[in-house]
PDB file of N, CA and C in Angstrom:
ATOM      1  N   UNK A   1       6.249 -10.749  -3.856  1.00  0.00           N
ATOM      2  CA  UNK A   1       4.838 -10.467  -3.842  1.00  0.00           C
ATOM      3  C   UNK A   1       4.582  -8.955  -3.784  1.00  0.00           C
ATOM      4  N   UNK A   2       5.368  -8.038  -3.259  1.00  0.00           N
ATOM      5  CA  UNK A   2       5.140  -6.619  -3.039  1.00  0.00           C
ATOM      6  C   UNK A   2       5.242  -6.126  -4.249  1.00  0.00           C
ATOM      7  N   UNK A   3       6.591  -6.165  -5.166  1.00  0.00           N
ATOM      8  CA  UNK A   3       6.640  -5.997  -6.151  1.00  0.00           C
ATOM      9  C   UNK A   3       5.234  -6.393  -7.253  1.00  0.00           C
ATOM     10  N   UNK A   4       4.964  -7.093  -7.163  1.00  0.00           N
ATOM     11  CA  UNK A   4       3.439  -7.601  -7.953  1.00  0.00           C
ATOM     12  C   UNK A   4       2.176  -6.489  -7.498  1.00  0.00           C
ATOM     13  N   UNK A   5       2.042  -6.881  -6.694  1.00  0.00           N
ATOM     14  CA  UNK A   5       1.290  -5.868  -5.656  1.00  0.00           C
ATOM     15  C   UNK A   5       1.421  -4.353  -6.319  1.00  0.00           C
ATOM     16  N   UNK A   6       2.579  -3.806  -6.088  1.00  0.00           N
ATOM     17  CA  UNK A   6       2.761  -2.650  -6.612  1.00  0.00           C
ATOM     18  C   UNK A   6       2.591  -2.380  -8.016  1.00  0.00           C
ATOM     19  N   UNK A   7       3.072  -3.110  -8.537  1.00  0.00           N
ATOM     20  CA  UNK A   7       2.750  -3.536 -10.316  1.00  0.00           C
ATOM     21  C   UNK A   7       1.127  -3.090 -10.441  1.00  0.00           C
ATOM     22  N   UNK A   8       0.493  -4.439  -9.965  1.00  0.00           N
ATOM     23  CA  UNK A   8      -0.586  -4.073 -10.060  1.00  0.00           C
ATOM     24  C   UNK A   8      -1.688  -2.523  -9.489  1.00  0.00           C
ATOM     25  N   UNK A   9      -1.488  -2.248  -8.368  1.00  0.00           N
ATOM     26  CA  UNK A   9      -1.400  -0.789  -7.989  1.00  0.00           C
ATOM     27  C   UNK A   9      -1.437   0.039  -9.040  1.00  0.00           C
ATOM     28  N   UNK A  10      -0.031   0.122  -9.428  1.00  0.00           N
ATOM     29  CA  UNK A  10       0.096   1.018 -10.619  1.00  0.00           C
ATOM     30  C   UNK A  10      -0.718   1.300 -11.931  1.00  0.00           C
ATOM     31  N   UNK A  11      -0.961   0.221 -12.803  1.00  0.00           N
ATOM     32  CA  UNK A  11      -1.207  -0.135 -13.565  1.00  0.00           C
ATOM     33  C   UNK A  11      -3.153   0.038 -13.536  1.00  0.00           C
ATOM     34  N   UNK A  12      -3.337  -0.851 -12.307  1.00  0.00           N
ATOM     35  CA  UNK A  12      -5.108  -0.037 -12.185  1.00  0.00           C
ATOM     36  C   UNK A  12      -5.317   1.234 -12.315  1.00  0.00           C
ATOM     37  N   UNK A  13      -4.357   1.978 -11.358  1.00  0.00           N
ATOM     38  CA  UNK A  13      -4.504   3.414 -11.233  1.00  0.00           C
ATOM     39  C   UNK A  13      -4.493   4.413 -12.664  1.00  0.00           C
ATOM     40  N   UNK A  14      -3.442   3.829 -13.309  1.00  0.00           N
ATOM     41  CA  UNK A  14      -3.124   3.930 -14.936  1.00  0.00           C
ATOM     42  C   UNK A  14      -4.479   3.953 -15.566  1.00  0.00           C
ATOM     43  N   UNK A  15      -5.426   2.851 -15.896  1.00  0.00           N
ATOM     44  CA  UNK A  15      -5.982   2.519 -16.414  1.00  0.00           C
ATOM     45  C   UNK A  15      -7.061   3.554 -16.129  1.00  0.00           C
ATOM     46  N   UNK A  16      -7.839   3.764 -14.948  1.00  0.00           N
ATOM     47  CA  UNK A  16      -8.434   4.735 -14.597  1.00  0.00           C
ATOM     48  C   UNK A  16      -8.158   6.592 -14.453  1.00  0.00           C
ATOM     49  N   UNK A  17      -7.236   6.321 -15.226  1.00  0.00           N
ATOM     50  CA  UNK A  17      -6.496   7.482 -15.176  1.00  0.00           C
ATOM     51  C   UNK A  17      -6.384   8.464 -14.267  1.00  0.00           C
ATOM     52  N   UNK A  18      -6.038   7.617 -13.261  1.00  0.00           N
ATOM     53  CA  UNK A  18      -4.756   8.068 -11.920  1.00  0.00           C
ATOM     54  C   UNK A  18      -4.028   8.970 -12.674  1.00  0.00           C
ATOM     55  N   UNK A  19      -3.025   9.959 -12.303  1.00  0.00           N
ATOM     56  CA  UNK A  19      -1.862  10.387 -11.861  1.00  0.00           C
ATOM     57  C   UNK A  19      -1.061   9.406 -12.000  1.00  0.00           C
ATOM     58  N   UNK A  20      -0.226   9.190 -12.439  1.00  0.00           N
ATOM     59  CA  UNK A  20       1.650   7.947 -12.394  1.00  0.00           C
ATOM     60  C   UNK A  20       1.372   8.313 -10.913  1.00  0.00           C
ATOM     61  N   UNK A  21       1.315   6.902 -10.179  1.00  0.00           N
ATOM     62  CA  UNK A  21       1.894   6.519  -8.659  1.00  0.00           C
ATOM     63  C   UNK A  21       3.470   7.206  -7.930  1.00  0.00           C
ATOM     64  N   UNK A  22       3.645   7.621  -7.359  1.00  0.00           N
ATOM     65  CA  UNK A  22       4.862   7.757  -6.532  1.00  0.00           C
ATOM     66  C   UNK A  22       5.169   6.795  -5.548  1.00  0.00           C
ATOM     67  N   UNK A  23       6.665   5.895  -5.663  1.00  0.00           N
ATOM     68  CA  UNK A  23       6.126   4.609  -4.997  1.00  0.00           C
ATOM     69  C   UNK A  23       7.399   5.177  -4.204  1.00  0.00           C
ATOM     70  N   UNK A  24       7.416   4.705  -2.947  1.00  0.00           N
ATOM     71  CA  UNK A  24       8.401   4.850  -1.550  1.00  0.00           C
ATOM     72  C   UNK A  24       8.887   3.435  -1.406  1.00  0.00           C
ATOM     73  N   UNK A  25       9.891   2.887  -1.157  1.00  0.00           N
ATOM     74  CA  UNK A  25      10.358   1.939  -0.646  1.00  0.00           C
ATOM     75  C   UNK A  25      11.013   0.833  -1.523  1.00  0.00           C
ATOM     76  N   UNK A  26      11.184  -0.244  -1.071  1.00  0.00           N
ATOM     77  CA  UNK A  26      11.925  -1.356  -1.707  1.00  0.00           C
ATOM     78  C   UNK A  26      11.291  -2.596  -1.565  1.00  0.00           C
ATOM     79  N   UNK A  27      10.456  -3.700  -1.985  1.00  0.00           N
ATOM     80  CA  UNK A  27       9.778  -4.903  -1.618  1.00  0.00           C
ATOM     81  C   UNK A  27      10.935  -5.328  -0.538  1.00  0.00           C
ATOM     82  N   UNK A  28      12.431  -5.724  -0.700  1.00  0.00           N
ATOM     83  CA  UNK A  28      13.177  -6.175   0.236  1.00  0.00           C
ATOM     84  C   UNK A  28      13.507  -5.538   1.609  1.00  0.00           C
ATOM     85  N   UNK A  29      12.168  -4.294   1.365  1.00  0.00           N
ATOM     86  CA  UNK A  29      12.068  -3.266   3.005  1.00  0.00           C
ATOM     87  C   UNK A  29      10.940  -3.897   3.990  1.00  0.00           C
ATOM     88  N   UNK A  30      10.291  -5.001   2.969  1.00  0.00           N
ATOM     89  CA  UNK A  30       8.899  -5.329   3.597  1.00  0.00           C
ATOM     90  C   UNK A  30       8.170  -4.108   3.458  1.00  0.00           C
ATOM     91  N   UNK A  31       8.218  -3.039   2.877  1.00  0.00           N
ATOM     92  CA  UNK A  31       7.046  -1.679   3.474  1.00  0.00           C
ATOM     93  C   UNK A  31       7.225  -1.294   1.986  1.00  0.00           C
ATOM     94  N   UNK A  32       6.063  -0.642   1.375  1.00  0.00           N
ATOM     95  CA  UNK A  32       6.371   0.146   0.094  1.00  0.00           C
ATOM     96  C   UNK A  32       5.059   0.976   0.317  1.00  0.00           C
ATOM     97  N   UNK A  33       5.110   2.484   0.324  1.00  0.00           N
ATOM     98  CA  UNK A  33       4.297   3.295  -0.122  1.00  0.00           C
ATOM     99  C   UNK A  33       3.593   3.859  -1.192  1.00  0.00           C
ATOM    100  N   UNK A  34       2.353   3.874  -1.718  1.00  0.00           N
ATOM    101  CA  UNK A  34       2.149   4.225  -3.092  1.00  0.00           C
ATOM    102  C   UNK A  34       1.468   5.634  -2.972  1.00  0.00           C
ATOM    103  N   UNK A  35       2.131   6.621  -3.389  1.00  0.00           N
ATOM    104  CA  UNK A  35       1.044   7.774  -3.275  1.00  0.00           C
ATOM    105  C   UNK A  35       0.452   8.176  -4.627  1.00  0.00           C
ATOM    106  N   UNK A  36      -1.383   8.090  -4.481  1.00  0.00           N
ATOM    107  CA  UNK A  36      -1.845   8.687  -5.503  1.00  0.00           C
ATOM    108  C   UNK A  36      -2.211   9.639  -5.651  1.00  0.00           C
ATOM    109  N   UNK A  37      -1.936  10.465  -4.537  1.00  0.00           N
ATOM    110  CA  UNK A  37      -2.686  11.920  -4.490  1.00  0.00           C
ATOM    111  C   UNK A  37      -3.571  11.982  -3.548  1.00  0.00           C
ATOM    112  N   UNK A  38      -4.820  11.644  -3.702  1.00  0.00           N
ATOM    113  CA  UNK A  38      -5.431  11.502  -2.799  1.00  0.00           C
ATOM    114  C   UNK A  38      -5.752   9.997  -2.092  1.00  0.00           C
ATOM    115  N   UNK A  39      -4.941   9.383  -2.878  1.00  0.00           N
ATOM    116  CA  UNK A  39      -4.821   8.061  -1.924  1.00  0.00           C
ATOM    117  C   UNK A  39      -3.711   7.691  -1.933  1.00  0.00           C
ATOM    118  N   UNK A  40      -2.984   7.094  -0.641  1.00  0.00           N
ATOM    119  CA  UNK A  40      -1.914   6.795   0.039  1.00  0.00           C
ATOM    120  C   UNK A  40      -2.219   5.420   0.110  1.00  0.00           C
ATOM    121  N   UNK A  41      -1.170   3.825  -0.839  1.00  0.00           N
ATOM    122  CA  UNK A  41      -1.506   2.625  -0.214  1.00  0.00           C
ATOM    123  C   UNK A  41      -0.029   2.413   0.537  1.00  0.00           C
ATOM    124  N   UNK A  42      -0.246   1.719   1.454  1.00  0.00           N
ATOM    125  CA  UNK A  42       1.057   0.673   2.287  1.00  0.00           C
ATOM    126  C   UNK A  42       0.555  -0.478   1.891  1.00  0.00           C
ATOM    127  N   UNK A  43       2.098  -1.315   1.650  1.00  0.00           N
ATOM    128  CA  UNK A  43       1.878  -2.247   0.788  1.00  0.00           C
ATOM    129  C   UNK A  43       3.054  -3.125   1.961  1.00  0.00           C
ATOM    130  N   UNK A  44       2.622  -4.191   3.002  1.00  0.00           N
ATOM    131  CA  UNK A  44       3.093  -4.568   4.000  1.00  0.00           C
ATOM    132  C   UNK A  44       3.934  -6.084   3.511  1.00  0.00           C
ATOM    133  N   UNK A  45       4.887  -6.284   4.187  1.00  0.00           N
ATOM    134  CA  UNK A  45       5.018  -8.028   4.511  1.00  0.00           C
ATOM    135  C   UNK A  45       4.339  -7.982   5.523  1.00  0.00           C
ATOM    136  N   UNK A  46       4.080  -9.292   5.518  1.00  0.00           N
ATOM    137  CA  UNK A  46       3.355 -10.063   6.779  1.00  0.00           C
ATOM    138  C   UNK A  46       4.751  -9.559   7.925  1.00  0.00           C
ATOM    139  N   UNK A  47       5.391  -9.769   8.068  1.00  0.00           N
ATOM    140  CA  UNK A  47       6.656  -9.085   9.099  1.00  0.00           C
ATOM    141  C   UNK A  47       6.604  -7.719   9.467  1.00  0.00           C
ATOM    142  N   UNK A  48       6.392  -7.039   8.895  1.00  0.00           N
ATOM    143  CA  UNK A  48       6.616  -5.565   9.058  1.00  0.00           C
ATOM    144  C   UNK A  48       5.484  -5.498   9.838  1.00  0.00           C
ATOM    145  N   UNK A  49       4.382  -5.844   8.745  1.00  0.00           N
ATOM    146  CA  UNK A  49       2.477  -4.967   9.005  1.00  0.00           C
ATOM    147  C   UNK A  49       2.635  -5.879  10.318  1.00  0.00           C
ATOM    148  N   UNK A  50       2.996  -7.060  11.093  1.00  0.00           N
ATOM    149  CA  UNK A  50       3.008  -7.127  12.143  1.00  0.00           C
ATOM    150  C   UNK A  50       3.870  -6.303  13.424  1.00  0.00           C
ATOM    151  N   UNK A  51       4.912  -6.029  12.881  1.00  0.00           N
ATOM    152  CA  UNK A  51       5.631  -4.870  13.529  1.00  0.00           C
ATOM    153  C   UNK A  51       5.137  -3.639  13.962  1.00  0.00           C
ATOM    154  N   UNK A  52       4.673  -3.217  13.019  1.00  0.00           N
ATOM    155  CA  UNK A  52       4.110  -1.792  12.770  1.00  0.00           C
ATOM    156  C   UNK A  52       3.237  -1.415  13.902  1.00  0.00           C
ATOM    157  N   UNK A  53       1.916  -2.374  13.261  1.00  0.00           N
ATOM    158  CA  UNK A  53       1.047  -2.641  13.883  1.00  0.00           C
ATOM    159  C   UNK A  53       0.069  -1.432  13.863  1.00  0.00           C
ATOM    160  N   UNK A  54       0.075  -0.890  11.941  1.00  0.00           N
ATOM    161  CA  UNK A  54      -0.209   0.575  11.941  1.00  0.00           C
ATOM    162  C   UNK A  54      -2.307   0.399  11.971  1.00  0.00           C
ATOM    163  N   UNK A  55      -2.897  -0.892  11.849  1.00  0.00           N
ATOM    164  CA  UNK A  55      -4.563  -0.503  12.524  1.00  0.00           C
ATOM    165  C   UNK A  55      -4.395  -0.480  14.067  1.00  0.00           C
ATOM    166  N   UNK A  56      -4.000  -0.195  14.875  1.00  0.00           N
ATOM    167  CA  UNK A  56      -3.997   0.065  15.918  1.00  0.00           C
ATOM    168  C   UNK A  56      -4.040   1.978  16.374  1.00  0.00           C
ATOM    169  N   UNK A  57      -3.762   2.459  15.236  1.00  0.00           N
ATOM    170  CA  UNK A  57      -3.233   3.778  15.276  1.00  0.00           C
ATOM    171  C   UNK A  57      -4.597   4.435  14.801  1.00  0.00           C
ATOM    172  N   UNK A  58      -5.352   3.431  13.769  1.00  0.00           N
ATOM    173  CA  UNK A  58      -6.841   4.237  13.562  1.00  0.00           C
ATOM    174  C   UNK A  58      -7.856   3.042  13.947  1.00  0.00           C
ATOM    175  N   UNK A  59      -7.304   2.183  14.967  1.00  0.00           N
ATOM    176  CA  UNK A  59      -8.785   1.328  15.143  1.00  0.00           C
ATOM    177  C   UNK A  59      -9.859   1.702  15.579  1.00  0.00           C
ATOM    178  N   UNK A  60     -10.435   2.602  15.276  1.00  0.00           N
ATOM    179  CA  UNK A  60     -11.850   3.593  15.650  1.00  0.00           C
ATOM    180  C   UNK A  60     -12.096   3.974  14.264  1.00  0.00           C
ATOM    181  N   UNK A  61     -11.602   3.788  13.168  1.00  0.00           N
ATOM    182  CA  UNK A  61     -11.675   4.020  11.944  1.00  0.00           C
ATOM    183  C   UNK A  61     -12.317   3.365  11.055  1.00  0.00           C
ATOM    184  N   UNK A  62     -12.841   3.752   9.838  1.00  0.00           N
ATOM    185  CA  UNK A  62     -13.792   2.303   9.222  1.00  0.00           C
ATOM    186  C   UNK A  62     -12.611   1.867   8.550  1.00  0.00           C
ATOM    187  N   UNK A  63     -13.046   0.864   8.510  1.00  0.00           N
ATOM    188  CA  UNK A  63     -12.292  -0.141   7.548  1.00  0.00           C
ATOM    189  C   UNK A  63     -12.724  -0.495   6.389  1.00  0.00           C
ATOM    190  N   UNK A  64     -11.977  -0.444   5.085  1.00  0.00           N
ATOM    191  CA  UNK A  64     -12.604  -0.464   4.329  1.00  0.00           C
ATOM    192  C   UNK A  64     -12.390  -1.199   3.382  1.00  0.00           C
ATOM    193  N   UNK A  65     -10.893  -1.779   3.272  1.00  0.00           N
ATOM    194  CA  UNK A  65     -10.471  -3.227   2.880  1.00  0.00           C
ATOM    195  C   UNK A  65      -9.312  -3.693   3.239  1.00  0.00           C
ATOM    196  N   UNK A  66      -9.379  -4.846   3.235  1.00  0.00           N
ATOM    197  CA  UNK A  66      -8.170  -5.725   3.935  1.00  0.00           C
ATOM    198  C   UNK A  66      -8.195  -7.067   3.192  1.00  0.00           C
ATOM    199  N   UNK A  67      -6.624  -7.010   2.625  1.00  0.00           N
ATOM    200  CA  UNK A  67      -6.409  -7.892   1.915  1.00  0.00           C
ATOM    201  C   UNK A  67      -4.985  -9.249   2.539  1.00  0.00           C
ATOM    202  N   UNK A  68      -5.232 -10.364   2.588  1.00  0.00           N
ATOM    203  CA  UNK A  68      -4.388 -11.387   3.563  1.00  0.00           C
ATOM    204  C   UNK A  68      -3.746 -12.086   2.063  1.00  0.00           C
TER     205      UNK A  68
END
């Protein structure tokens, strides 16, 4: 699913003519980073993003989408 995820990522960003993505990680890391420049996605397993537990770090922050 990360892999897809990222696929898709990419490919929007493409289309809107993003910058080519810089992607960090491995789907089999559970964690993959996408940097667009001025936007940074984390792209979680359900395992990790529970690990992490990285809205805790800006929960005073807006939120602005969240995808399950």
């Amino acid at each position: 699913m990360l892999r897809s995820l990222t696929h898709a990522v990419l490919e929007t960003a493409k289309k809107s003519g993003q910058i080519n993505g810089r992607v960090e990680g491995q789907p089999e890391s559970g964690w993959i980073a996408i940097d667009l420049g001025e936007i940074i996605i984390h792209l979680f397993s359900p395992e990790q993003r529970s690990y992490y537990q990285l809205e805790q770090l800006w929960i005073k922050s807006k939120l602005l989408l969240r995808l399950k």
